[in-house]
C-alpha atoms as a PDB file:
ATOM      1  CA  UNK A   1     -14.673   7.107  14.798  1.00  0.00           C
ATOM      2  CA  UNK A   2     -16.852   4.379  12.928  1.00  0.00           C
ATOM      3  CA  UNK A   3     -16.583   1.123  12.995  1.00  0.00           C
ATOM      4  CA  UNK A   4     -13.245   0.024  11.493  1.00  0.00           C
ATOM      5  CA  UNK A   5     -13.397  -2.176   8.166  1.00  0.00           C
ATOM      6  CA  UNK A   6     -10.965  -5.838   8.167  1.00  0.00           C
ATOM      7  CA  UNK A   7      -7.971  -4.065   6.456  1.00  0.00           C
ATOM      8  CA  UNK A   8      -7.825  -1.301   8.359  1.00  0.00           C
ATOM      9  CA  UNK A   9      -7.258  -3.672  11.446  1.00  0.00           C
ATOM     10  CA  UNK A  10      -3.670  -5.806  12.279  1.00  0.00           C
ATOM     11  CA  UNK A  11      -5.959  -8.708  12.510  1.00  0.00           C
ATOM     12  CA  UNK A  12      -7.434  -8.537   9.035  1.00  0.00           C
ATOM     13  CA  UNK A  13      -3.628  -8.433   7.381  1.00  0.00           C
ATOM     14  CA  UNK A  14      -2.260 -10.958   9.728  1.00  0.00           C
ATOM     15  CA  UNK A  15      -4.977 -14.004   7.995  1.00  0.00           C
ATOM     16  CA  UNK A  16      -3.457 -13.285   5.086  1.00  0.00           C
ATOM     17  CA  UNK A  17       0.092 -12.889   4.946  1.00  0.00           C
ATOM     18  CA  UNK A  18       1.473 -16.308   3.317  1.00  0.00           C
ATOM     19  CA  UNK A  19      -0.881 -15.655   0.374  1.00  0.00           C
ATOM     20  CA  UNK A  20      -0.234 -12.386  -0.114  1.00  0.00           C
ATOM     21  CA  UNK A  21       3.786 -12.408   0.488  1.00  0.00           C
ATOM     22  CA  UNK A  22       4.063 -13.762  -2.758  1.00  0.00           C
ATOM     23  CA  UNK A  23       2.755 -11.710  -5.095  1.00  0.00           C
ATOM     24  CA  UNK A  24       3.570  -8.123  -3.331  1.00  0.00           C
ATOM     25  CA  UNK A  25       7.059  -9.109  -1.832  1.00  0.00           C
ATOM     26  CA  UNK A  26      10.692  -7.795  -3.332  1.00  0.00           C
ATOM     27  CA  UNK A  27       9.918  -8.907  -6.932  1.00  0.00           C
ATOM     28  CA  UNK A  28       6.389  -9.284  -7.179  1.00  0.00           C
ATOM     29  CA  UNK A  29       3.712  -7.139  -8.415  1.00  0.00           C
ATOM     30  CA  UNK A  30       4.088  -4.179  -5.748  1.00  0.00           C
ATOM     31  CA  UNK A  31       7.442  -3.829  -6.272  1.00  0.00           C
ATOM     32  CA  UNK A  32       6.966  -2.262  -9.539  1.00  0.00           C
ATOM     33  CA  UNK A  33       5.399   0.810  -7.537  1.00  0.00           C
ATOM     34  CA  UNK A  34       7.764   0.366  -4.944  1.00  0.00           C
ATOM     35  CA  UNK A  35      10.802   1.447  -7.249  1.00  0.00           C
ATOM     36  CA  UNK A  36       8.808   3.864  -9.012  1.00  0.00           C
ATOM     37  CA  UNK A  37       8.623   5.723  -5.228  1.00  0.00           C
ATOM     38  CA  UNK A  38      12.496   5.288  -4.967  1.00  0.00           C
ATOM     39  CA  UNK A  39      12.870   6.570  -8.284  1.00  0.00           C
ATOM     40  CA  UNK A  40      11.115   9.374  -7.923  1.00  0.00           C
ATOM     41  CA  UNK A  41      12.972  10.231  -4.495  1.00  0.00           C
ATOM     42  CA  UNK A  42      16.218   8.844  -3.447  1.00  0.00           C
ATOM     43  CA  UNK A  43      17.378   7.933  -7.201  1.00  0.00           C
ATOM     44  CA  UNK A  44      19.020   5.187  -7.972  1.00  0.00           C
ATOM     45  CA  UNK A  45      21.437   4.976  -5.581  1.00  0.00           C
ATOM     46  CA  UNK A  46      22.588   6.631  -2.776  1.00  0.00           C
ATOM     47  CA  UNK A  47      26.486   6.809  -1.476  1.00  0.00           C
ATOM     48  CA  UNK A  48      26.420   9.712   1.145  1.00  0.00           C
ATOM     49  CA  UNK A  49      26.425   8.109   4.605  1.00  0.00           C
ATOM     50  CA  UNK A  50      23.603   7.824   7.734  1.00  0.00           C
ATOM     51  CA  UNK A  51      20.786   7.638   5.236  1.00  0.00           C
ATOM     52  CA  UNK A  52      17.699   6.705   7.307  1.00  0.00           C
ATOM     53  CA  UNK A  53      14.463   5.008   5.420  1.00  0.00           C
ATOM     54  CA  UNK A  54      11.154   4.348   6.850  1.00  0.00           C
ATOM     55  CA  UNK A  55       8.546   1.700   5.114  1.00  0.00           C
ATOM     56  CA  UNK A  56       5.272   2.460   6.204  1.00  0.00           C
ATOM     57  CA  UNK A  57       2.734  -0.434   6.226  1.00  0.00           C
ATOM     58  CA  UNK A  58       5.552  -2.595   4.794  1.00  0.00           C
ATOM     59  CA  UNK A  59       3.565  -5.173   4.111  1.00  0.00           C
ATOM     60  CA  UNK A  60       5.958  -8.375   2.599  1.00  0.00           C
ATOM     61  CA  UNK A  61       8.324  -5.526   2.076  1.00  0.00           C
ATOM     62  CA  UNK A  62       8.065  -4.366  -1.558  1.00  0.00           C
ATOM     63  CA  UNK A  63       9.517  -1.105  -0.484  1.00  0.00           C
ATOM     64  CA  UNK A  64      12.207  -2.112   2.069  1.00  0.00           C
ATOM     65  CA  UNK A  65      13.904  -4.713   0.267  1.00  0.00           C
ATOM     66  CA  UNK A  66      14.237  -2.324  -2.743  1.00  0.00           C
ATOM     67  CA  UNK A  67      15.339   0.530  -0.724  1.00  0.00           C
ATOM     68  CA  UNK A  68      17.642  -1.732   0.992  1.00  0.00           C
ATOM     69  CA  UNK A  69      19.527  -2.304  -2.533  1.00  0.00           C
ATOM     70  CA  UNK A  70      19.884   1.643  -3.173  1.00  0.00           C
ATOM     71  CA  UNK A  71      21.528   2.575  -0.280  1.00  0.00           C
ATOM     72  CA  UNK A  72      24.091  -0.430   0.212  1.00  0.00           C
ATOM     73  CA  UNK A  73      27.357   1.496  -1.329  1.00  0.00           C
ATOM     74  CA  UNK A  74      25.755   4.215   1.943  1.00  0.00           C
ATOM     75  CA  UNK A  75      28.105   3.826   5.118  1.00  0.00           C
ATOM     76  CA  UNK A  76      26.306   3.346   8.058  1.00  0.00           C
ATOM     77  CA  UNK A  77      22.622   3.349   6.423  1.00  0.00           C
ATOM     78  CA  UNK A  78      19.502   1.948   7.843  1.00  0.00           C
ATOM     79  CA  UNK A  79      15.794   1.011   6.464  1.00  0.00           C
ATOM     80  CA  UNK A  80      13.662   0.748   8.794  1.00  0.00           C
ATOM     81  CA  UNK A  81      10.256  -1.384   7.343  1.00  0.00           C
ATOM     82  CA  UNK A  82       6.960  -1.052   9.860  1.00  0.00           C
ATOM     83  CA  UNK A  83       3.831  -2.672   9.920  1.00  0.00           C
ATOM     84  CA  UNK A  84       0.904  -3.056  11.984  1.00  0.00           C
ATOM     85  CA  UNK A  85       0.565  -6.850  11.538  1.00  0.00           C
ATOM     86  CA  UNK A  86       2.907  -8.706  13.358  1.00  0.00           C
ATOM     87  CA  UNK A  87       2.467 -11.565  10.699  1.00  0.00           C
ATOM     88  CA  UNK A  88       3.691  -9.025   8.090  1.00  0.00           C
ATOM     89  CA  UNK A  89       6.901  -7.875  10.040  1.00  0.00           C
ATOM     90  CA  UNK A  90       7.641 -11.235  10.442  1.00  0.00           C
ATOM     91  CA  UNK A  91       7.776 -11.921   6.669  1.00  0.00           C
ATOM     92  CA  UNK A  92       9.981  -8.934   6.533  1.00  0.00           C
ATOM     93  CA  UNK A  93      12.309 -10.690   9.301  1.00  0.00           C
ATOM     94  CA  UNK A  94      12.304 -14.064   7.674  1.00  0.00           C
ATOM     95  CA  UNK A  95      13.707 -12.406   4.557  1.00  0.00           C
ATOM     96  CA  UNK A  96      15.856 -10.352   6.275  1.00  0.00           C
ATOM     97  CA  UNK A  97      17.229 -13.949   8.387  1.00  0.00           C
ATOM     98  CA  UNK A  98      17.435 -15.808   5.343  1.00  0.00           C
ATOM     99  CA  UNK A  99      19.196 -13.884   3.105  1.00  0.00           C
ATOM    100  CA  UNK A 100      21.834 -12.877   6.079  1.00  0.00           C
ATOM    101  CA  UNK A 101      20.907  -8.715   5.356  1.00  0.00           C
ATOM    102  CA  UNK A 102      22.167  -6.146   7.114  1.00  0.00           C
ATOM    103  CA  UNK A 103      21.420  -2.533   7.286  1.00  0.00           C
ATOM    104  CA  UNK A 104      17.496  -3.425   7.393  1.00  0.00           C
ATOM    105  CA  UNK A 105      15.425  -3.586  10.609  1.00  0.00           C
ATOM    106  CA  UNK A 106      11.232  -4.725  10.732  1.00  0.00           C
ATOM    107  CA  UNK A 107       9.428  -3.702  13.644  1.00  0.00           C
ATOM    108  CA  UNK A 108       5.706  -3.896  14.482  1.00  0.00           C
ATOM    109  CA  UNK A 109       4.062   0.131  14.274  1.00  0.00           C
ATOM    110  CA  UNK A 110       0.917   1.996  13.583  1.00  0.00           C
ATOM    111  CA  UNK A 111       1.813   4.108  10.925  1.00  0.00           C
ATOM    112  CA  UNK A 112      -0.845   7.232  12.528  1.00  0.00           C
ATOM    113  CA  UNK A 113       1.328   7.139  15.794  1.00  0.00           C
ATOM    114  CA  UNK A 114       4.851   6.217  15.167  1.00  0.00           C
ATOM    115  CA  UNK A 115       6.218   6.915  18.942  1.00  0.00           C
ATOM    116  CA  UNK A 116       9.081   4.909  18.478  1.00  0.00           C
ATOM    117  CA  UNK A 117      10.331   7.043  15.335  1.00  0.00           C
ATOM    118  CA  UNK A 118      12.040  10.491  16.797  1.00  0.00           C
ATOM    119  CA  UNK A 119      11.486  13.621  15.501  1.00  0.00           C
ATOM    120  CA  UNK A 120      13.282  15.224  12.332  1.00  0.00           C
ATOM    121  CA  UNK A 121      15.181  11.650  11.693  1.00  0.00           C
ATOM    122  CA  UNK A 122      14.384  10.004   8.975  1.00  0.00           C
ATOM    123  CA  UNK A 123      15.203  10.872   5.248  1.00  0.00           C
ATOM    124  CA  UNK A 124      13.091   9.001   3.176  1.00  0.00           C
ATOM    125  CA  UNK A 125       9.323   7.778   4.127  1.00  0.00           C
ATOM    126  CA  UNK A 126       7.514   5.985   1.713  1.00  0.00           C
ATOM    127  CA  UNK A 127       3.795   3.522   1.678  1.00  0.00           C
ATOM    128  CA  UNK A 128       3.152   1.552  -0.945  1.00  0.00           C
ATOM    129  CA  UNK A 129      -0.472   0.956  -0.713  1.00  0.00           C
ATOM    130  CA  UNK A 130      -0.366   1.254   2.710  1.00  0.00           C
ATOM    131  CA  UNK A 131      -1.643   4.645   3.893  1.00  0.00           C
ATOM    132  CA  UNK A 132      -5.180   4.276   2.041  1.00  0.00           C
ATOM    133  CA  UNK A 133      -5.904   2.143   4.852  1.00  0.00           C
ATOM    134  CA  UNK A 134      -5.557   4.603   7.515  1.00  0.00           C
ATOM    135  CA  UNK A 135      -8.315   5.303   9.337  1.00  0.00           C
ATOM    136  CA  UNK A 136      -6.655   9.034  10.369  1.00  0.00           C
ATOM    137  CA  UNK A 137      -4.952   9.922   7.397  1.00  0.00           C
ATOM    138  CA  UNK A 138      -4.609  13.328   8.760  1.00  0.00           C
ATOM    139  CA  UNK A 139      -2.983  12.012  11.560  1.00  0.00           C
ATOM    140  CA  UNK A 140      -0.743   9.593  10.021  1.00  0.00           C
ATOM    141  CA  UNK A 141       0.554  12.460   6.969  1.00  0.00           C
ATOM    142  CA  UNK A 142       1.221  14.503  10.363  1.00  0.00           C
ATOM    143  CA  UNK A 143       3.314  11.817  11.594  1.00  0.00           C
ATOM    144  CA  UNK A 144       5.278  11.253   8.096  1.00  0.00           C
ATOM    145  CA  UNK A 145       5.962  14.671   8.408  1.00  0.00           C
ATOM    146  CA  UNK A 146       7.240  14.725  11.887  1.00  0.00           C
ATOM    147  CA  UNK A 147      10.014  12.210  11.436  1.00  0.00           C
ATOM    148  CA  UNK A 148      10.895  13.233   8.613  1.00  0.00           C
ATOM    149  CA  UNK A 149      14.328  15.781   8.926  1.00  0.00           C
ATOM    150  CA  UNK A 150      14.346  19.012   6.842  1.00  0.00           C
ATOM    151  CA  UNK A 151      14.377  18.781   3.359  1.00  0.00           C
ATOM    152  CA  UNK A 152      13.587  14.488   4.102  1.00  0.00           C
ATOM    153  CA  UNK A 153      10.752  13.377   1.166  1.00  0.00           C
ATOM    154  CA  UNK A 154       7.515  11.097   1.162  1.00  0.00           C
ATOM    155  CA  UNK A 155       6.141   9.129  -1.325  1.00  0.00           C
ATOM    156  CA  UNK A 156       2.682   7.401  -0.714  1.00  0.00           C
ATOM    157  CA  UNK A 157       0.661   5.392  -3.553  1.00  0.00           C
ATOM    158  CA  UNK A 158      -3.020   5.181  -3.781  1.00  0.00           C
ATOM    159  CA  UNK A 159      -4.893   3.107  -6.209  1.00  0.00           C
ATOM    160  CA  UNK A 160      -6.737   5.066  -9.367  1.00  0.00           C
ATOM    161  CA  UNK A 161     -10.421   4.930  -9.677  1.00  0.00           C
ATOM    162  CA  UNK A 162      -9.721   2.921 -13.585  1.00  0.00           C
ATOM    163  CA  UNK A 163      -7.299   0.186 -12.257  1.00  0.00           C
ATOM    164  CA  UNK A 164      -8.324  -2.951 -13.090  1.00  0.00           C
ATOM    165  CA  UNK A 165      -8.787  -4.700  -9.771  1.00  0.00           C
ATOM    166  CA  UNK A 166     -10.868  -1.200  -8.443  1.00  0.00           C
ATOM    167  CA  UNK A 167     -12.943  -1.438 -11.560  1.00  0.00           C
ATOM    168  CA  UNK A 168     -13.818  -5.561 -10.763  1.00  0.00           C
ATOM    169  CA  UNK A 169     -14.684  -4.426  -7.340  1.00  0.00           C
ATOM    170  CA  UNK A 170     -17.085  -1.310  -8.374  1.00  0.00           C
ATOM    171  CA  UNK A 171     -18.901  -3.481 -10.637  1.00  0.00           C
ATOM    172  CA  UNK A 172     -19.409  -6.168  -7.756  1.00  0.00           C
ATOM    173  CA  UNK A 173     -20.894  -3.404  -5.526  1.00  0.00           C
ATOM    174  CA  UNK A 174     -22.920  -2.076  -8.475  1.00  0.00           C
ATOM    175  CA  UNK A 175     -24.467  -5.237  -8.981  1.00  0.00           C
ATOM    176  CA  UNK A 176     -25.819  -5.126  -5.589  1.00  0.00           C
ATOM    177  CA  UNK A 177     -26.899  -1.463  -6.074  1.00  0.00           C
ATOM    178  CA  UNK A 178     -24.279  -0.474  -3.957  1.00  0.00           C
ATOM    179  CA  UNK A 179     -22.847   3.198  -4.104  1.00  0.00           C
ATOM    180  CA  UNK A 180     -19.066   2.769  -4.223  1.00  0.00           C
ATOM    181  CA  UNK A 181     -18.450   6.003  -2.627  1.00  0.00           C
ATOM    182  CA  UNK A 182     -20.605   4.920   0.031  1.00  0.00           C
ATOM    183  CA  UNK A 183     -19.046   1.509   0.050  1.00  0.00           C
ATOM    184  CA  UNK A 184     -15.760   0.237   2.311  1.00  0.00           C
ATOM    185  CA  UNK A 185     -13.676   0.586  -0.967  1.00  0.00           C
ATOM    186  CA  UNK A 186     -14.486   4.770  -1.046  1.00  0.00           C
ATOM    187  CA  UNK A 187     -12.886   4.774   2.767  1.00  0.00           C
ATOM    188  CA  UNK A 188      -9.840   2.657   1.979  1.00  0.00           C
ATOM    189  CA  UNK A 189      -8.223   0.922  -1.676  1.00  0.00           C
ATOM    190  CA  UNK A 190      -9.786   4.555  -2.985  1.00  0.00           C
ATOM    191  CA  UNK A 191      -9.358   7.073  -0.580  1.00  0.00           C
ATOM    192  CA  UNK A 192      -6.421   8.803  -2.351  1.00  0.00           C
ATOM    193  CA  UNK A 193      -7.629   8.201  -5.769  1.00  0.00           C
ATOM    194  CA  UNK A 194      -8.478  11.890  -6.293  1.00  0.00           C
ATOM    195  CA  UNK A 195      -6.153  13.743  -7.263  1.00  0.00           C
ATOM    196  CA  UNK A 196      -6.306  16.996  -6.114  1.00  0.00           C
ATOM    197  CA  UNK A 197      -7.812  15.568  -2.726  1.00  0.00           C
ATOM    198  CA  UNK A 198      -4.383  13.746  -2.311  1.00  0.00           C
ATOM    199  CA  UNK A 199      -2.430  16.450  -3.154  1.00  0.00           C
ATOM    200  CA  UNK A 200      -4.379  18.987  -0.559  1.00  0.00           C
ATOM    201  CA  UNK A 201      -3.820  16.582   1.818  1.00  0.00           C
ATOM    202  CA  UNK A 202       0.081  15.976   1.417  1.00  0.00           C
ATOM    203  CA  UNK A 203      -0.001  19.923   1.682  1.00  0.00           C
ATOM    204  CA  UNK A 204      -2.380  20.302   4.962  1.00  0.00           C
ATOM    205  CA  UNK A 205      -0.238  17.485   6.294  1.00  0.00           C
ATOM    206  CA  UNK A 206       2.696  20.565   5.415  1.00  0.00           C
ATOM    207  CA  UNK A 207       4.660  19.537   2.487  1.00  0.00           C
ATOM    208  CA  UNK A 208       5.813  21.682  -0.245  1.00  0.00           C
ATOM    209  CA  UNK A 209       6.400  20.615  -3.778  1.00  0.00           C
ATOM    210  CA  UNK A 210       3.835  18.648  -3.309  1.00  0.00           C
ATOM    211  CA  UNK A 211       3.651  16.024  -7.125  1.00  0.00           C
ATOM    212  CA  UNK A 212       0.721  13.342  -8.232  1.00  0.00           C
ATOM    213  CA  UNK A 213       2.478  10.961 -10.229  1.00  0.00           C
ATOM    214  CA  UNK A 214       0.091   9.154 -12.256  1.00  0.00           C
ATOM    215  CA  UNK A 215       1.847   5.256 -12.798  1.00  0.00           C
ATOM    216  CA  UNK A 216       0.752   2.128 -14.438  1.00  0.00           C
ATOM    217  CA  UNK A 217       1.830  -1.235 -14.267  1.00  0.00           C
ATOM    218  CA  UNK A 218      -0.154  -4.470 -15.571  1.00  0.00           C
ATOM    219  CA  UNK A 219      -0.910  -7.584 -13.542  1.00  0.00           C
ATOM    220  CA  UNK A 220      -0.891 -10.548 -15.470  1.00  0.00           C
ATOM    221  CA  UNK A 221      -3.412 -13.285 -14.118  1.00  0.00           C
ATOM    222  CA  UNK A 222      -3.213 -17.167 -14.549  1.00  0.00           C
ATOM    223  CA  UNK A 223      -7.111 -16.877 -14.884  1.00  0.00           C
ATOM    224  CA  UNK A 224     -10.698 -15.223 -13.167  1.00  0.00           C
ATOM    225  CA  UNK A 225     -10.429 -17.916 -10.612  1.00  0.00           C
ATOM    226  CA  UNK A 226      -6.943 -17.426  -9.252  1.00  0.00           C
ATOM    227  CA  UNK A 227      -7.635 -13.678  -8.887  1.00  0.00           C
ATOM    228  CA  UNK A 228     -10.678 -14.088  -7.196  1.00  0.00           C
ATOM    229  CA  UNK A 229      -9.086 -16.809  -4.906  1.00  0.00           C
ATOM    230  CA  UNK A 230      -6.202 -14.211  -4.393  1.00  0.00           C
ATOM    231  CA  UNK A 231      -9.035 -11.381  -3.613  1.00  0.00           C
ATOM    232  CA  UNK A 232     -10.521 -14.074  -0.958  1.00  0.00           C
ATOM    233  CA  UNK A 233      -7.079 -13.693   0.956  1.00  0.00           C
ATOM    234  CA  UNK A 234      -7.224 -10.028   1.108  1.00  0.00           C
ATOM    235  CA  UNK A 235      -9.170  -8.139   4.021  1.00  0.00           C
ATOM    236  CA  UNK A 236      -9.900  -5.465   1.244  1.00  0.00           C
ATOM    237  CA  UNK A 237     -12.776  -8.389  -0.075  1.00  0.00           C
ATOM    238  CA  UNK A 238     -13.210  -8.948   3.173  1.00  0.00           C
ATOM    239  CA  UNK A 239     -14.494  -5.335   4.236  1.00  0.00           C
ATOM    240  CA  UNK A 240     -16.771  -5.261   0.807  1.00  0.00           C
ATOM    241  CA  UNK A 241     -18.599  -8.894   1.637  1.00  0.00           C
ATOM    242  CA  UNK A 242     -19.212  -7.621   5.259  1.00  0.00           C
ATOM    243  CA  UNK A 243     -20.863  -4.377   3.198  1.00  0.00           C
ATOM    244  CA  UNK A 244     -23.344  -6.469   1.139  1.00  0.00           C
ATOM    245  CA  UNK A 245     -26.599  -6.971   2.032  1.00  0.00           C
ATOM    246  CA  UNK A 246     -26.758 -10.225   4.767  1.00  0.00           C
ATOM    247  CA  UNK A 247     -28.022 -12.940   2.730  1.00  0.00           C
ATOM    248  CA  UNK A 248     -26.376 -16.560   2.697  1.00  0.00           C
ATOM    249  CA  UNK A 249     -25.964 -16.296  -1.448  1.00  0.00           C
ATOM    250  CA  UNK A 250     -24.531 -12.660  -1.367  1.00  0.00           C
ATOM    251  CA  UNK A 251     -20.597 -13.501  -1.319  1.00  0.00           C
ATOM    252  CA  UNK A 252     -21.128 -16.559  -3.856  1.00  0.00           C
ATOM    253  CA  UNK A 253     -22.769 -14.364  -6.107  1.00  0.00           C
ATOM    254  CA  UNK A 254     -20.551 -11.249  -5.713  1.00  0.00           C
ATOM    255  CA  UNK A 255     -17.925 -13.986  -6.755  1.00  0.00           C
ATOM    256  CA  UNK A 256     -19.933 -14.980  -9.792  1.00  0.00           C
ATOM    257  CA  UNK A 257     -20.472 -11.482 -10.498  1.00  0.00           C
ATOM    258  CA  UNK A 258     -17.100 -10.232 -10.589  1.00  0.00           C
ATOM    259  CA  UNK A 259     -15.678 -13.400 -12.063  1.00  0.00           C
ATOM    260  CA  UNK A 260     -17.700 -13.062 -15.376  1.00  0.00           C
ATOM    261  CA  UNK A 261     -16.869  -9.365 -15.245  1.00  0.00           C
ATOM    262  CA  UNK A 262     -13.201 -10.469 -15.472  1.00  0.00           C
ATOM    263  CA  UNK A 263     -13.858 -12.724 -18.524  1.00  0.00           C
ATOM    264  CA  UNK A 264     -15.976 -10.252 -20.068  1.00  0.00           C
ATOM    265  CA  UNK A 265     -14.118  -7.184 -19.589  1.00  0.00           C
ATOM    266  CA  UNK A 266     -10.467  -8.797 -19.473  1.00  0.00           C
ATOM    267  CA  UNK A 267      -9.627 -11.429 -21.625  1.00  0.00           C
ATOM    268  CA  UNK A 268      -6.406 -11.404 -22.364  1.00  0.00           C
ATOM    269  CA  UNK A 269      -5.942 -11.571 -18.141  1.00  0.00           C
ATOM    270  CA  UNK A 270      -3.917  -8.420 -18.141  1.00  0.00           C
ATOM    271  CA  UNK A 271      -4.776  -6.044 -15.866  1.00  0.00           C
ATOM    272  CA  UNK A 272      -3.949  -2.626 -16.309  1.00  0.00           C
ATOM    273  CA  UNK A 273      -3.221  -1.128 -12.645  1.00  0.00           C
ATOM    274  CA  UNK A 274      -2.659   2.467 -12.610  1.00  0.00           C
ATOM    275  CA  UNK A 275      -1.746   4.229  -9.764  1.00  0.00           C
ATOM    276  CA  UNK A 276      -0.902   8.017  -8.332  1.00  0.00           C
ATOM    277  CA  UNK A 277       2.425   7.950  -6.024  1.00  0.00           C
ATOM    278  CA  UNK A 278       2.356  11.520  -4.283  1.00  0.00           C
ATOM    279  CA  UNK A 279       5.678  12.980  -3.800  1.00  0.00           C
ATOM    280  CA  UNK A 280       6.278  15.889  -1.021  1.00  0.00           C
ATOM    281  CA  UNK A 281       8.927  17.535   0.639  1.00  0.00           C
ATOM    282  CA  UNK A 282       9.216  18.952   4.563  1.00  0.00           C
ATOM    283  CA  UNK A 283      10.720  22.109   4.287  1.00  0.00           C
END
């Protein structure tokens, strides 16, 4: 296997956890997705009892905490949020302390070998933006499938090629004459952004009723610098500054770059974010 990029590493997610937690915890930003996953699966609410959730690269829990709201009225229900970063778990556990929750449990896992997760026992496995970043996803879809029981469903997001924060990186690579699908971006925030690629591999992986949901959200921005500042944070800018050529000016003018782009191309400071969420079923 090739070298791995920042944010496929526990390292590279653990430098930027208090920045991020913010924006992509319960209520933020990812959260949106996150409850467009449950709705798509588990409803609004569940009641029958023993209902077992898995969060896959939880992150600041998006997922979890949402989940955790939909089965409460279930007896004897558990979700069970993962993450590779200790420093993300732990913002799942601070949550989960201060709020006095129960019925919610954050461990550190690798998603592509969950060894701690038995076979056929978990009902619902979702990752919201968290499985692009796998360096195996054939591995890791094989593992969703595995814990899941009979007739259990996953939902997995993936970033479209058009969303706004893709489209700000692209042109930053361009600018450098940098192929995109030749770039870090291509192996990770865009991985699952075709369609029918995401949906063959859901299937390989051995799902049936396999669905692309196509959903869009909009990120609202104070202004170019605070997103860029926010992108600095992120070991997804991380992986594309380590990809440009090695000159001392390259990551001041990638910043440049994709800061005008911003103010050029979005002025209002709305970002429109759409994203696939692929739905499957073990049968």
């Amino acid at each position: 296997m090739s070298k791995l990029h920042a944010d496929q590493t526990p390292e590279g997610w653990d430098k930027t956890t208090n920045k991020y937690a913010g924006k992509f915890a319960k209520n933020g930003f990812t959260g949106k997705y996150a409850n467009d996953a449950l709705d798509l699966t588990m409803g609004k609410e569940i009641t029958r009892p023993n209902v077992r959730v898995l969060d896959v690269a939880c992150g600041a829990g998006a997922l979890s905490l949402n989940a955790l709201d939909r089965v409460k009225q279930s007896e004897n229900s558990l979700v069970i949020a993962t993450d590779f970063s200790l420093n993300m778990v732990e913002c799942v556990r601070e949550v989960i302390k201060e709020e006095q929750l129960t019925g919610i449990e954050a461990n550190v896992m690798d998603g592509q070998n969950m060894t701690n997760i038995v076979n056929d026992s978990i009902d619902y496995a979702y990752s919201i933006f968290g499985a692009i970043f796998f360096p195996d996803k054939k591995k890791g879809f094989s593992e969703f499938y595995r814990v899941l029981k009979p007739n259990g469903q996953v939902a997995i997001s993936s970033w479209c090629y058009d969303s706004a924060i893709c489209q700000i990186f692209i042109h930053g690579l361009e600018h450098f004459g940098i192929d995109v699908e030749k770039s870090p971006l291509k192996e990770t925030g865009l991985s699952l952004a075709d369609r029918d690629a995401f949906k063959a591999q859901l299937e390989q992986a051995g799902f049936a009723d396999v669905h692309i949901h196509r959903v869009v959200h909009e990120m609202v921005i104070p202004n170019a610098t605070d997103l860029v500042a926010m992108f600095q944070s992120n070991p997804a800018y991380e992986s594309i500054i380590a990809a440009l050529p090695p000159h001392s000016t390259s990551k001041s003018e990638f910043d440049a770059t994709i800061t005008q782009h911003i103010l050029d191309v979005f002025p209002s400071l709305v970002l429109p974010s759409p994203s696939f969420i692929g739905v499957g079923t073990k049968k």
